[in-house]
Protein backbone atom coordinates (compact mmCIF):
# COMPACT_ATOMS: atom_id res chain seq x y z
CA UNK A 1 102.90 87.40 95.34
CA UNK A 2 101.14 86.70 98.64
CA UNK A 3 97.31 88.97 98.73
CA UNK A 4 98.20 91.05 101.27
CA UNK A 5 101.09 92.67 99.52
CA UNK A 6 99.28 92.75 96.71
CA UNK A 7 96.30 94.09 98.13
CA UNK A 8 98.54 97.00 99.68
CA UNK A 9 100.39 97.75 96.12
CA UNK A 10 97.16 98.39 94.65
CA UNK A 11 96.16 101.00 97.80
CA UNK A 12 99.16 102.73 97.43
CA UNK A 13 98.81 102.86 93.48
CA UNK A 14 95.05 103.68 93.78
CA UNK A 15 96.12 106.64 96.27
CA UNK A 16 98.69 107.69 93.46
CA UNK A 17 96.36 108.15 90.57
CA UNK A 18 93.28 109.44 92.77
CA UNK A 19 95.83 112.89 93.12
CA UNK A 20 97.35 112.70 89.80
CA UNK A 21 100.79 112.68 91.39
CA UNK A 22 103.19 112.28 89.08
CA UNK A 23 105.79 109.26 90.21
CA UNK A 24 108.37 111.71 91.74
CA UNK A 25 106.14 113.49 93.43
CA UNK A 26 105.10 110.22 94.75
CA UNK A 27 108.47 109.57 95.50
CA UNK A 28 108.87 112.48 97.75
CA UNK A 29 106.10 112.18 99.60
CA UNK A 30 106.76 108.47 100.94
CA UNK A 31 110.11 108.99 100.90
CA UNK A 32 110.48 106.07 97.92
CA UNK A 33 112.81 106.18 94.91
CA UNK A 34 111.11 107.14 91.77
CA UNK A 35 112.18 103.76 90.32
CA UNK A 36 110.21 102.35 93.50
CA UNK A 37 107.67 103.86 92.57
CA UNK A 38 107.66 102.66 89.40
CA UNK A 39 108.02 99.29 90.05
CA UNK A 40 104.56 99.33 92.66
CA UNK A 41 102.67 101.02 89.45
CA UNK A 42 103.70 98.49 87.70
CA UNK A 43 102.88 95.71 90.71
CA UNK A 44 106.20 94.36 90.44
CA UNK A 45 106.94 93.30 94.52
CA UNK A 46 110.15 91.83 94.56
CA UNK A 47 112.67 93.70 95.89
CA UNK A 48 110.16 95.40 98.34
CA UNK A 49 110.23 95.04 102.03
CA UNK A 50 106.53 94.96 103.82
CA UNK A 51 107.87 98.07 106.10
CA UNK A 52 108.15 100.38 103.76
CA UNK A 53 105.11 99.30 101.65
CA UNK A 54 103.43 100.02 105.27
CA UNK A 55 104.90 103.45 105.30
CA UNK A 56 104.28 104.71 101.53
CA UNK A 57 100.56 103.79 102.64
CA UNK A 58 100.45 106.08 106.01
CA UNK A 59 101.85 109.05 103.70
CA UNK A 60 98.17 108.35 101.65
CA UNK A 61 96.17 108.66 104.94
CA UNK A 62 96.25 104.95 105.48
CA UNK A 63 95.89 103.69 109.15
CA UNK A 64 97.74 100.63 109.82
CA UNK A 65 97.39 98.49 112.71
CA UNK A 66 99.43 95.13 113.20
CA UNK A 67 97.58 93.18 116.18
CA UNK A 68 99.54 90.18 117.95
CA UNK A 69 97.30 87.50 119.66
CA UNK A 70 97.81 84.58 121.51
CA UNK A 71 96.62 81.50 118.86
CA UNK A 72 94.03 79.04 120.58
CA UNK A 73 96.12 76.41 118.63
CA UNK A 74 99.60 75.36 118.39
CA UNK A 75 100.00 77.11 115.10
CA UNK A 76 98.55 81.10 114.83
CA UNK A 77 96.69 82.02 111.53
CA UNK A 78 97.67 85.37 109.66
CA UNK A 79 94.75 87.61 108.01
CA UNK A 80 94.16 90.80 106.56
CA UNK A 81 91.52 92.84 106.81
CA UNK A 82 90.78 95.73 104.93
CA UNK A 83 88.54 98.61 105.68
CA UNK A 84 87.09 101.51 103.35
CA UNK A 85 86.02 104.61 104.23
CA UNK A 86 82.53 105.69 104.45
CA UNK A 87 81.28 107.78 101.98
């Protein structure tokens, strides 16, 4: 599984058990299935699109931001970067 969706999975799971939601509650508040929901919980990826892994994390208070820039070389790089809050 490629870090970034990884990386993501465990947001959205750490936002999960930080309010004790139960996975249906869960569910309902990203607008998942329940078996979805399982399946991050239990980091299984496939069968997930990146969109709505994006989306589950805005319902936990996530900001995301996708930036396109012009490369300085013939092929562009990808990275992630992750920010916490302060405390």
């Amino acid at each position: 599984m490629p870090t970034f969706e990884k990386e993501l999975m465990s947001r959205i799971r750490s936002a999960i058990q930080e309010r004790s939601l139960t996975q249906t509650e869960a569910a309902r508040r990203t607008g998942l299935s329940q078996a979805g929901i399982s399946r991050i919980m239990n980091g299984r990826w496939r069968g997930y699109r990146i969109d709505h892994l994006l989306q589950a994390a805005r319902h936990f208070g996530y900001d995301v931001e996708i930036v396109l820039s012009q490369a300085h070389t013939n092929k562009g790089r990808l990275w992630l970067r992750l920010e916490t809050a302060e405390p």
